[in-house]
N, C-alpha and C. Protein backbone atom coordinates (compact mmCIF):
# COMPACT_ATOMS: atom_id res chain seq x y z
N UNK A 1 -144.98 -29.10 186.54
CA UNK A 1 -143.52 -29.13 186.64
C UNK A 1 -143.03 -27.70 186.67
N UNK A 2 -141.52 -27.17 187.54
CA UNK A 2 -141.61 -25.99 187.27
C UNK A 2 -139.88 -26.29 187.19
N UNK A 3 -139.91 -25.05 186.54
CA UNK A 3 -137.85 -24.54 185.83
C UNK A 3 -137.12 -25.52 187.05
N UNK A 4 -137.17 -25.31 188.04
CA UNK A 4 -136.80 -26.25 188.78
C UNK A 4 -137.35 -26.60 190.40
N UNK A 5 -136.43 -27.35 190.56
CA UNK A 5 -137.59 -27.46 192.00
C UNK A 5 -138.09 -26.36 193.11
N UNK A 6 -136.60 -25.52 192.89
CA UNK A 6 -137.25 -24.41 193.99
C UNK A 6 -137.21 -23.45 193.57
N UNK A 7 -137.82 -23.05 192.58
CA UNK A 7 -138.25 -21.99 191.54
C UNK A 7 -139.75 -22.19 190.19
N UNK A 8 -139.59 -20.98 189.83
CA UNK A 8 -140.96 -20.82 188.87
C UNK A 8 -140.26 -20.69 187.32
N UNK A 9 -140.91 -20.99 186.84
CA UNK A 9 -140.56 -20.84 185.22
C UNK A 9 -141.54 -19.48 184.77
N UNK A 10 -141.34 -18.25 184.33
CA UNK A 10 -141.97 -17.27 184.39
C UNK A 10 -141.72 -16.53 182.39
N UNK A 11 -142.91 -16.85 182.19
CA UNK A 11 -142.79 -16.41 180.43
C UNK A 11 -143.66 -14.59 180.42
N UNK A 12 -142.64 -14.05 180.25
CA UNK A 12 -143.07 -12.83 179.66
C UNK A 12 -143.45 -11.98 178.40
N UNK A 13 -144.18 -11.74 178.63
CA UNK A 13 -145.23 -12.04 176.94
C UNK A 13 -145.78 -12.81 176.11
N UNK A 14 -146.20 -13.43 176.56
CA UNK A 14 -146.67 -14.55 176.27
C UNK A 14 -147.97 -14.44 175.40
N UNK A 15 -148.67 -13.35 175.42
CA UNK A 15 -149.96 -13.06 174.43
C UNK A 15 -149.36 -12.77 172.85
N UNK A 16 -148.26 -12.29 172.49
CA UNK A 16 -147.48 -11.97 171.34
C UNK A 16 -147.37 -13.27 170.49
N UNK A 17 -147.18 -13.01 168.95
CA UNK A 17 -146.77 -13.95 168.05
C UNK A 17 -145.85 -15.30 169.00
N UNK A 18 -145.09 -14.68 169.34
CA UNK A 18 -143.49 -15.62 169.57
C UNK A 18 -144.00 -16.34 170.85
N UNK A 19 -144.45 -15.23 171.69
CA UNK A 19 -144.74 -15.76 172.78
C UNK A 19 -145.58 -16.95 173.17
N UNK A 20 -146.90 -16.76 172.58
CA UNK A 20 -147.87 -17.94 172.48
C UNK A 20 -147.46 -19.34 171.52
N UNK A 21 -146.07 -18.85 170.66
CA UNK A 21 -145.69 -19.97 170.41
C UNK A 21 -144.96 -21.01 171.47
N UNK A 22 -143.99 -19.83 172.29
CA UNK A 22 -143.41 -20.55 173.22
C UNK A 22 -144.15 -20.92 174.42
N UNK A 23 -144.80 -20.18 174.78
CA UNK A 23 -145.92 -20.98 176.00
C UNK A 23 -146.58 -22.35 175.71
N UNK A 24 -147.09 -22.67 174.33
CA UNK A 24 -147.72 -23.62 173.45
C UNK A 24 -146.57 -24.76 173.83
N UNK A 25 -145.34 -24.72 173.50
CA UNK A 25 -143.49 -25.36 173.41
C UNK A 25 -143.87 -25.67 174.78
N UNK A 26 -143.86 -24.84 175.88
CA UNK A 26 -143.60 -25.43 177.26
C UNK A 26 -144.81 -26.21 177.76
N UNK A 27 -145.83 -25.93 177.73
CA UNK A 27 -146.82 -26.63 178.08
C UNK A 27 -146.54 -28.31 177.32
N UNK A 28 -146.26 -28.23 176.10
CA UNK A 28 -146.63 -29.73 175.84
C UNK A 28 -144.86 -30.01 176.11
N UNK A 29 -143.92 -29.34 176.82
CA UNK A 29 -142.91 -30.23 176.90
C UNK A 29 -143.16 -30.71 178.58
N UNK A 30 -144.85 -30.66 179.29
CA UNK A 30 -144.90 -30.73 180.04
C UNK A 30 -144.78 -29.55 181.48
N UNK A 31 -144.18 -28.64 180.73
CA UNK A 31 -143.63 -26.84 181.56
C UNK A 31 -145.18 -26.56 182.17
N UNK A 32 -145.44 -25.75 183.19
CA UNK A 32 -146.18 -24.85 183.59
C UNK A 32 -146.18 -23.49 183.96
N UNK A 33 -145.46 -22.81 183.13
CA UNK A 33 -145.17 -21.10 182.89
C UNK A 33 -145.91 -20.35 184.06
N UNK A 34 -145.56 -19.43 184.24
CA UNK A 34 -146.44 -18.73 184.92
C UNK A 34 -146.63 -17.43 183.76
N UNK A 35 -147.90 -17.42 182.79
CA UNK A 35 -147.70 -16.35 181.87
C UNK A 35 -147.76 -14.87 182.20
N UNK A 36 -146.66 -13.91 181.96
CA UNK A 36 -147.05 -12.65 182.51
C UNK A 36 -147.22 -11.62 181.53
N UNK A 37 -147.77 -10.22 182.02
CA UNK A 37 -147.84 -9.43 180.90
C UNK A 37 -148.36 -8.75 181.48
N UNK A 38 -149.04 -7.36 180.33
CA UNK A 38 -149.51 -5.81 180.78
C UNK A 38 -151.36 -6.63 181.12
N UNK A 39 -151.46 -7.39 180.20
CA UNK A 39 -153.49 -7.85 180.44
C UNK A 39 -154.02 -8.70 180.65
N UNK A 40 -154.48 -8.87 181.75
CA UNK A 40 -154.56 -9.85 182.60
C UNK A 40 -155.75 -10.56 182.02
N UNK A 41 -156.63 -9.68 181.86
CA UNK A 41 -157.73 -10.81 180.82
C UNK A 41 -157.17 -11.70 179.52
N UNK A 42 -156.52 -10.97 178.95
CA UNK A 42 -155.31 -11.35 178.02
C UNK A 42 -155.17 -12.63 178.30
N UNK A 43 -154.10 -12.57 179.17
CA UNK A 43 -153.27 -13.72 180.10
C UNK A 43 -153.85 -15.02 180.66
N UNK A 44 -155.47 -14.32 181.30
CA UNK A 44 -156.31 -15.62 181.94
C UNK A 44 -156.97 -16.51 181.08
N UNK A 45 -157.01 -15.60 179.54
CA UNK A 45 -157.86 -16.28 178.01
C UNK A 45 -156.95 -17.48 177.52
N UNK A 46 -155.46 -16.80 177.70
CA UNK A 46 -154.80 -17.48 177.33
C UNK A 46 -154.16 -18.98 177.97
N UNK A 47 -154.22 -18.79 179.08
CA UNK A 47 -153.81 -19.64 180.35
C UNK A 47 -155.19 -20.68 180.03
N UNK A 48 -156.40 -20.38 179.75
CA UNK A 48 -157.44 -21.35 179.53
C UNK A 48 -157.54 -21.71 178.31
N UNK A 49 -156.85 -21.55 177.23
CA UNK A 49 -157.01 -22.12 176.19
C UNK A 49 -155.71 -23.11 175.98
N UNK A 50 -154.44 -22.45 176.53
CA UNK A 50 -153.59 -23.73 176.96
C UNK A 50 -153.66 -25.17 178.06
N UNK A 51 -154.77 -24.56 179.03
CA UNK A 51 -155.12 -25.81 179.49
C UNK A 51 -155.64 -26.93 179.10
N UNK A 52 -157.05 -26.18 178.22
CA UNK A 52 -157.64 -27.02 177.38
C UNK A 52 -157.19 -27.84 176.31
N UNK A 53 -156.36 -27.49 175.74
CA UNK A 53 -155.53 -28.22 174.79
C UNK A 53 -154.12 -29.07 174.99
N UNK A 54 -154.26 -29.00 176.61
CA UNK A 54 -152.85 -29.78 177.03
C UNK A 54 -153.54 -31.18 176.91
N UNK A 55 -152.57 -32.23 176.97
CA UNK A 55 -153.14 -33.31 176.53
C UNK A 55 -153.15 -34.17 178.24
N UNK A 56 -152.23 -33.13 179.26
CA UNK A 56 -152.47 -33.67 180.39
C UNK A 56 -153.40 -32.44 181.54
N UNK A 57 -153.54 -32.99 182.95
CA UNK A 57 -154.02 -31.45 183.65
C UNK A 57 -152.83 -30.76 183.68
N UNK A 58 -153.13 -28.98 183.55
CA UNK A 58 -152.09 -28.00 183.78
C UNK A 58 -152.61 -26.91 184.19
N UNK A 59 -152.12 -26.22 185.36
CA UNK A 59 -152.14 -24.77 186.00
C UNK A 59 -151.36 -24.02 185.62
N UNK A 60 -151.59 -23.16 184.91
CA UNK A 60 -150.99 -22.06 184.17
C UNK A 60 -151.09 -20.86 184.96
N UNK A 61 -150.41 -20.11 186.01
CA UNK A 61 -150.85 -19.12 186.84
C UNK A 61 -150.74 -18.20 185.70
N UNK A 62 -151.21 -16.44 186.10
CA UNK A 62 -150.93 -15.65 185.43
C UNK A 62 -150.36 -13.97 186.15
N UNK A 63 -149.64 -13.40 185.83
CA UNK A 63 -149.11 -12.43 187.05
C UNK A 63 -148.90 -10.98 185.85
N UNK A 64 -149.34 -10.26 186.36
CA UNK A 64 -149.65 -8.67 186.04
C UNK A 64 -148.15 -8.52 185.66
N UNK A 65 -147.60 -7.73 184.31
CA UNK A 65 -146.26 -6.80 184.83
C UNK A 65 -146.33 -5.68 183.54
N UNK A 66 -145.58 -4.79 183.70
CA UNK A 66 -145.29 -3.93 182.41
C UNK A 66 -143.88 -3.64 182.36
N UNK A 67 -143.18 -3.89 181.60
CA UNK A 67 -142.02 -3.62 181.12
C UNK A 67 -141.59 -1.99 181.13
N UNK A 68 -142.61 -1.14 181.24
CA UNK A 68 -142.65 0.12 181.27
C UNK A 68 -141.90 0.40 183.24
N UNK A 69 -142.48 -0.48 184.02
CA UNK A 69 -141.98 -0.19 185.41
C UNK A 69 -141.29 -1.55 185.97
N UNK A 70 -139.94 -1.59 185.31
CA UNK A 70 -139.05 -2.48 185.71
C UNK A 70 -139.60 -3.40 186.94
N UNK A 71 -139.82 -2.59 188.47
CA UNK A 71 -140.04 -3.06 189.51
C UNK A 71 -141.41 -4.24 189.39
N UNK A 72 -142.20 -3.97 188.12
CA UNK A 72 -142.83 -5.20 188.30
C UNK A 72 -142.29 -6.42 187.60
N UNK A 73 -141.47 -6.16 186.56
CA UNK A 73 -140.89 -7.16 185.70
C UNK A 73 -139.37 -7.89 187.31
N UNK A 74 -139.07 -7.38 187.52
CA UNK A 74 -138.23 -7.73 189.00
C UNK A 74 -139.05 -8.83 190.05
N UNK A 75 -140.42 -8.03 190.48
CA UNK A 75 -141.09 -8.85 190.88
C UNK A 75 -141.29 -10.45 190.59
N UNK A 76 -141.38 -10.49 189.41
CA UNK A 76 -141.53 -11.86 188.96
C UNK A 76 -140.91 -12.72 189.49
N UNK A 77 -139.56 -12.69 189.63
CA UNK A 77 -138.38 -13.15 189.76
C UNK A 77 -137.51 -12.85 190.97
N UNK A 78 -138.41 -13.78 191.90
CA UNK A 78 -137.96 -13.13 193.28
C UNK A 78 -136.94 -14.03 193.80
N UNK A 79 -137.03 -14.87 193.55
CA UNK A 79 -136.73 -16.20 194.31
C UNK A 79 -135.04 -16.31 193.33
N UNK A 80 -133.95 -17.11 193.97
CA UNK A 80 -133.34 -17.08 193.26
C UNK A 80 -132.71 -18.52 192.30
N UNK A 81 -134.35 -19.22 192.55
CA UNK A 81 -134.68 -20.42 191.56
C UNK A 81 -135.76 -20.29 190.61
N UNK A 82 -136.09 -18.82 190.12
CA UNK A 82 -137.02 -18.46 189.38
C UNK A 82 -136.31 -18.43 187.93
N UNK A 83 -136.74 -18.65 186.78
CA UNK A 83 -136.02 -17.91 185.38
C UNK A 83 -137.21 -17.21 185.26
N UNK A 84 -136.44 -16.21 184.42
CA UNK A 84 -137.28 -15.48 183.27
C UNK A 84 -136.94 -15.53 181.66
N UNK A 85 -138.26 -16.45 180.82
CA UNK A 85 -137.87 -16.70 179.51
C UNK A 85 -138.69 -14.87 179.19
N UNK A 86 -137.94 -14.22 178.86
CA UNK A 86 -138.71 -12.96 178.01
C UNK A 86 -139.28 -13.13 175.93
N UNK A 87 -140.49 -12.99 176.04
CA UNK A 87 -140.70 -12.28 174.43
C UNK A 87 -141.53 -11.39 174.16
N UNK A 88 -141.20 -10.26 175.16
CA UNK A 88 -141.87 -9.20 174.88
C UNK A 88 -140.80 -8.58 174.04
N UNK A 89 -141.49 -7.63 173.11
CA UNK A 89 -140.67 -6.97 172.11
C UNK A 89 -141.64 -5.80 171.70
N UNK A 90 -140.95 -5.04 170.65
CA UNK A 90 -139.74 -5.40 170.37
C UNK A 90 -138.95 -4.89 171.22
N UNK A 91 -137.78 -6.14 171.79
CA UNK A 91 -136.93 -5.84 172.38
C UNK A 91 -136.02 -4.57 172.92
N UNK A 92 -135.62 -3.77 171.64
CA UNK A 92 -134.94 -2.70 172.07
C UNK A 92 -136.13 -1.41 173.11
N UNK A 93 -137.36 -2.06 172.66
CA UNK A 93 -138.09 -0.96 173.92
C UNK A 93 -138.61 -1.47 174.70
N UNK A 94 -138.61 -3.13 175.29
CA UNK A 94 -139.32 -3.81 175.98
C UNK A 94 -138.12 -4.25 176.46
N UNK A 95 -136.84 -4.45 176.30
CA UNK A 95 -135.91 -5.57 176.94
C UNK A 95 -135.28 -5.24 178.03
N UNK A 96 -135.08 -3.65 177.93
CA UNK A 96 -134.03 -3.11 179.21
C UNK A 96 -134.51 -4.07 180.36
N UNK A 97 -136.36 -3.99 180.72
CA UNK A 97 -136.54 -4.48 182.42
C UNK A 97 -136.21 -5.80 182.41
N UNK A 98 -136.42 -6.62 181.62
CA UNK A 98 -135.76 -7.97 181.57
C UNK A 98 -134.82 -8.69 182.07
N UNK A 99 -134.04 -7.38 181.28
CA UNK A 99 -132.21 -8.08 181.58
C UNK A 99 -131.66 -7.15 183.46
């Protein structure tokens, strides 16, 4: 399932405390995130341990970004049926590319 039909649901930070809580939240509300972040091994560990524990099949893509170079946090969110849920933090030095 994605944010909506002609868009991606896109979770940023998702390896963090908060984050892996909320990726955990979307997956079993049925969501398929696309998890992003600075580590991609990170991201692919994580994307396979939420599959495994979904109680249905789920593709969890995973997409490179750093908050450090806005233009990839932009990237994400190309389309203009994409969201971006952010929990990278802490915020005041991670949030500017976000918003």
């Amino acid at each position: 399932m994605r944010a909506r039909p002609d868009g991606r649901l896109v979770l940023l930070g998702p390896t963090g405390n908060a984050g892996r809580l909320t990726a955990a939240a979307m997956v079993r509300q049925g969501l398929d995130p696309v998890l992003a972040g600075r580590d991609e091994e990170s991201l692919r560990t994580l994307a396979e341990e939420l599959a495994s524990g979904a109680d249905r099949p789920c593709h969890l893509e995973v997409a490179v970004a750093d908050t450090s170079d806005a233009a990839t946090v932009h990237a994400l969110v190309d389309s203009a049926g994409d969201v971006l849920v952010s929990c990278a933090g802490p915020f005041t030095i991670h949030g500017n590319a976000a918003v």
